[in-house]
Protein backbone atom coordinates (compact mmCIF):
# COMPACT_ATOMS: atom_id res chain seq x y z
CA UNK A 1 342.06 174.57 74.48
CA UNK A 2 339.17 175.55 76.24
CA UNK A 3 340.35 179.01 77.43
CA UNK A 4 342.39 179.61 74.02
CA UNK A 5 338.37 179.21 72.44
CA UNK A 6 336.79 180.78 75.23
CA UNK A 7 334.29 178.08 76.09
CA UNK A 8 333.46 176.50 78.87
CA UNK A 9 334.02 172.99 79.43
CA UNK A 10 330.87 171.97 80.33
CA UNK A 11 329.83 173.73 76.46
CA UNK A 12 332.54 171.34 75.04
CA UNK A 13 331.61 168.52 76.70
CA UNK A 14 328.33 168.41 75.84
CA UNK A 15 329.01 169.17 72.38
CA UNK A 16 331.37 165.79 72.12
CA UNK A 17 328.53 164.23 73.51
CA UNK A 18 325.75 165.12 71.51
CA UNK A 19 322.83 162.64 70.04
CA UNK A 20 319.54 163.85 68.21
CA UNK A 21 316.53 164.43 70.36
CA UNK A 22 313.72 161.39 70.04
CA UNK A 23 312.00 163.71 67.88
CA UNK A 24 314.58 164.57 65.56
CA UNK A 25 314.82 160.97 65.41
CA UNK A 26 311.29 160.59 65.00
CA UNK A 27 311.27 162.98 62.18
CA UNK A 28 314.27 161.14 60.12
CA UNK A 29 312.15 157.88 60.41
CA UNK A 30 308.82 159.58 59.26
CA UNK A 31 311.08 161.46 56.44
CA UNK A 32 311.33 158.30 54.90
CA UNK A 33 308.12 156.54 54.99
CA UNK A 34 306.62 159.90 53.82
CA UNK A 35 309.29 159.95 51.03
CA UNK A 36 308.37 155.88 50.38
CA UNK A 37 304.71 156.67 50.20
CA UNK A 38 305.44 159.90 48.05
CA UNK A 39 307.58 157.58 45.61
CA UNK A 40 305.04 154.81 45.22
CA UNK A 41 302.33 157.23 44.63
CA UNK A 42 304.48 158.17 41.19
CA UNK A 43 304.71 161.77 42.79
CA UNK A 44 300.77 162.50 42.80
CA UNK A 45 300.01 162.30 46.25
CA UNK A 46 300.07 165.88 48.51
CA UNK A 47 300.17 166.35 52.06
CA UNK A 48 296.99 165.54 52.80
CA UNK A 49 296.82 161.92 50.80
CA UNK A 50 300.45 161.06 52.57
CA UNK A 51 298.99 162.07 56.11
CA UNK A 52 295.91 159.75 55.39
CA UNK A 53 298.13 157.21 54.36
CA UNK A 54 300.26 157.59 57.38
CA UNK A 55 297.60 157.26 59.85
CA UNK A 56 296.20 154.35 57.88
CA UNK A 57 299.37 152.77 58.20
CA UNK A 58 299.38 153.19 62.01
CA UNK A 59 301.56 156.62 62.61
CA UNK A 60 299.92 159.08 63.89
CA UNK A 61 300.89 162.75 62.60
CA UNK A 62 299.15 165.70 62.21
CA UNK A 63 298.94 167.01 58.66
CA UNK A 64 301.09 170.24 59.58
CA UNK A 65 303.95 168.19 60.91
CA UNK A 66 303.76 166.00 57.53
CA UNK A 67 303.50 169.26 55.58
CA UNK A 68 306.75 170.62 57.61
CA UNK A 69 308.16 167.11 56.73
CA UNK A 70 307.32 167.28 52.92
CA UNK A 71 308.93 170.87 53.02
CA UNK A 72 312.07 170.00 54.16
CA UNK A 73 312.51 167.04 51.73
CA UNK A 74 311.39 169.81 48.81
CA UNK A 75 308.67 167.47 47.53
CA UNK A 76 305.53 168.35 46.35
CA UNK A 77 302.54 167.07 44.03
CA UNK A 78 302.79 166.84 40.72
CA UNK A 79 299.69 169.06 39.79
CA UNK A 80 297.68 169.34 36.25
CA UNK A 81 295.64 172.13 36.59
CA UNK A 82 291.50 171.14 34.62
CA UNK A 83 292.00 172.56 31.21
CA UNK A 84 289.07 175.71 31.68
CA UNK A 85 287.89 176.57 28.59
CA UNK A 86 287.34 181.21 28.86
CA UNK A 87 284.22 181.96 27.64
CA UNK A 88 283.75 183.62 24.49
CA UNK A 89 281.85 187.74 24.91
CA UNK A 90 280.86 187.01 21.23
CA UNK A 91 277.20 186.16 20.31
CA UNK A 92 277.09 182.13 19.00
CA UNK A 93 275.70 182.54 15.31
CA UNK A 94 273.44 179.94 15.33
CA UNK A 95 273.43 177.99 11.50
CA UNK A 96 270.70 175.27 10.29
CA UNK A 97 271.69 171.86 11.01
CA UNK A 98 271.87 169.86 8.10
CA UNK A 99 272.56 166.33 9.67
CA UNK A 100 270.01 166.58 11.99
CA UNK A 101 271.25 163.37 14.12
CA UNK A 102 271.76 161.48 10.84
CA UNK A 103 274.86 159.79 10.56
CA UNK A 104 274.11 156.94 8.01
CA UNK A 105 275.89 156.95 5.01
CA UNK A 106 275.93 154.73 1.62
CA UNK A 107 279.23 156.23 0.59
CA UNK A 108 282.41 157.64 1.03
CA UNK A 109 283.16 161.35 1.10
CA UNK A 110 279.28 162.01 2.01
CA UNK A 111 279.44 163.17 5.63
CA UNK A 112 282.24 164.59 7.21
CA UNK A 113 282.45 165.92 10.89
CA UNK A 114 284.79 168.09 13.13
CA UNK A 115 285.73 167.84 16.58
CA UNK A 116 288.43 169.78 18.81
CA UNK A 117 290.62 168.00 21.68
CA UNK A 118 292.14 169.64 24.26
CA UNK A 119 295.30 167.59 25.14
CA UNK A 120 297.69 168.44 28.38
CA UNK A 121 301.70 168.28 27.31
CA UNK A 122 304.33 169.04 30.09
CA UNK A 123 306.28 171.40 27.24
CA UNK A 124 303.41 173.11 25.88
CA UNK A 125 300.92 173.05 28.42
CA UNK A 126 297.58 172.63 26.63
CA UNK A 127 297.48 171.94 23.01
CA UNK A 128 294.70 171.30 20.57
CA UNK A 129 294.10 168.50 17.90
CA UNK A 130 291.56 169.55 15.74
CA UNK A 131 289.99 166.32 13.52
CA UNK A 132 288.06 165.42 10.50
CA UNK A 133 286.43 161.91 10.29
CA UNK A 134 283.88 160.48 7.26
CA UNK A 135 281.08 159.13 9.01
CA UNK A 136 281.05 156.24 6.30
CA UNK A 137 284.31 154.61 7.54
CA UNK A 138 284.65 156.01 11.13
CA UNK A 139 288.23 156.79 10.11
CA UNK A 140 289.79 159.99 10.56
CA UNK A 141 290.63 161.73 7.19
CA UNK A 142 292.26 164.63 8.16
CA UNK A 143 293.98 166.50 11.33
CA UNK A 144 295.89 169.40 12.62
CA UNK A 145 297.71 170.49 15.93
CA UNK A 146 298.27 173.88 17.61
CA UNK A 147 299.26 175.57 20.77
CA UNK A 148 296.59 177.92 19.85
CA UNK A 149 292.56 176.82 19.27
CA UNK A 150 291.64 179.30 15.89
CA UNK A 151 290.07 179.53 12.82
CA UNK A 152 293.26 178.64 11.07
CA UNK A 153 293.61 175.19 13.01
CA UNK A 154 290.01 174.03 12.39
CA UNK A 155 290.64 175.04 8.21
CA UNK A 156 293.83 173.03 8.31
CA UNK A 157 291.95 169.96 9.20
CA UNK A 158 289.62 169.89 6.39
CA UNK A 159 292.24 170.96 3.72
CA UNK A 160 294.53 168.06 5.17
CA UNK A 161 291.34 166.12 4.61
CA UNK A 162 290.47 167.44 1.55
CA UNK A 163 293.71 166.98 0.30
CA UNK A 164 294.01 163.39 1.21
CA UNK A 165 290.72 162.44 0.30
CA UNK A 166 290.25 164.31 -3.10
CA UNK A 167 286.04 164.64 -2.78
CA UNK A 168 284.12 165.04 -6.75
CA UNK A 169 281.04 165.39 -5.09
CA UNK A 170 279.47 167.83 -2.60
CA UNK A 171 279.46 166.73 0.96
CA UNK A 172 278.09 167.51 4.43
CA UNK A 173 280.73 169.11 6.84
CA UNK A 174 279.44 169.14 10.06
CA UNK A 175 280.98 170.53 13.76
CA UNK A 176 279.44 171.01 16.73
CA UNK A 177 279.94 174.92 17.25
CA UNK A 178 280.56 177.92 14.78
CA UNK A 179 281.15 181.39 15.88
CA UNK A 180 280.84 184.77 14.45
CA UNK A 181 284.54 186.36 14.29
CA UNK A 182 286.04 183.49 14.49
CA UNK A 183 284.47 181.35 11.53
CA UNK A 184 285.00 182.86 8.18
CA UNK A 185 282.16 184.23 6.36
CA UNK A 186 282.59 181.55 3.51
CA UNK A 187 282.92 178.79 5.76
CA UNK A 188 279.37 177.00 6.25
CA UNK A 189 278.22 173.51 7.07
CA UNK A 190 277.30 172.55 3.37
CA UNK A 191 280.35 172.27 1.47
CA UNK A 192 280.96 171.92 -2.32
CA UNK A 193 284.19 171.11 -3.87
């Protein structure tokens, strides 16, 4: 059989023969601690973590021979990037402050404020809740949410608000930031309905 494959016997031999070197075998047992340690971590830790934990546990392994391990098993960390907000080239409009820090109330539908949240989704990436709460009942009265932070997310808030909360009376509406193109001209912090 030999000559009909053209290889020697010595080749075939050693073939039949054959084991994996101590540091293949070496590499199949760190394969699965790494793969344990990557697992218990709930797929957060990266190289670096899974070397430290490695070494803590007694193993010692350089951090490129975990990263070739990691590689071959096609693992990596699950990463969420910091949500960065770009900053804005327009010129902040600044507008009186009405409140001025004062956040009593004797009534309902007196004093209302805004706030934007940035919140991280794996389908969307970052989306944005803009709120509305009534500083008398620290409840909030009104919401929207958008893959998109604009004007048009911020005014959906307060009509949802307004809608649900039918105000008689004028009322304070206070956020934290206004800008020049992207507030509307009509849109202040004193607001009469």
């Amino acid at each position: 059989m030999c000559k009909v494959l053209k290889v020697s016997r010595s080749s075939y031999y050693k073939h039949l023969t054959k084991r994996p070197s101590n540091r293949e075998v070496e590499n199949q047992m760190l394969a699965k601690e790494i793969l344990s340690i990557y697992i218990d971590s709930k797929k957060r830790y990266g190289a670096p973590k899974i070397n430290e934990t490695l070494i803590a546990n007694g193993l010692n392994i350089s951090l490129k021979r975990t990263q070739r391990i990691m590689k071959k098993l096609d693992i990596k960390s699950i990463i969420i990037k910091k949500y960065r907000p770009q900053s804005s080239k327009n010129k902040v409009v600044e507008k009186e402050n009405i409140l001025k820090r004062d956040f009593s109330t004797k009534a309902i539908n007196e004093k209302w404020v805004t706030d934007i949240t940035y919140i991280y989704t794996l389908k969307d990436r970052w989306c944005y809740l803009a709120s509305v709460m009534d500083l008398h009942t620290k409840k909030i009265i009104g919401h929207a949410m958008s893959k998109s932070i604009d004007t048009v997310l911020a005014l959906e808030a307060v009509k949802n608000a307004m809608k649900l909360q039918k105000p008689t009376k004028p009322l304070i509406l206070h956020s934290d930031y206004t800008e020049k193109k992207t507030m509307p001209k009509n849109f202040r912090f004193r607001c009469f309905w």
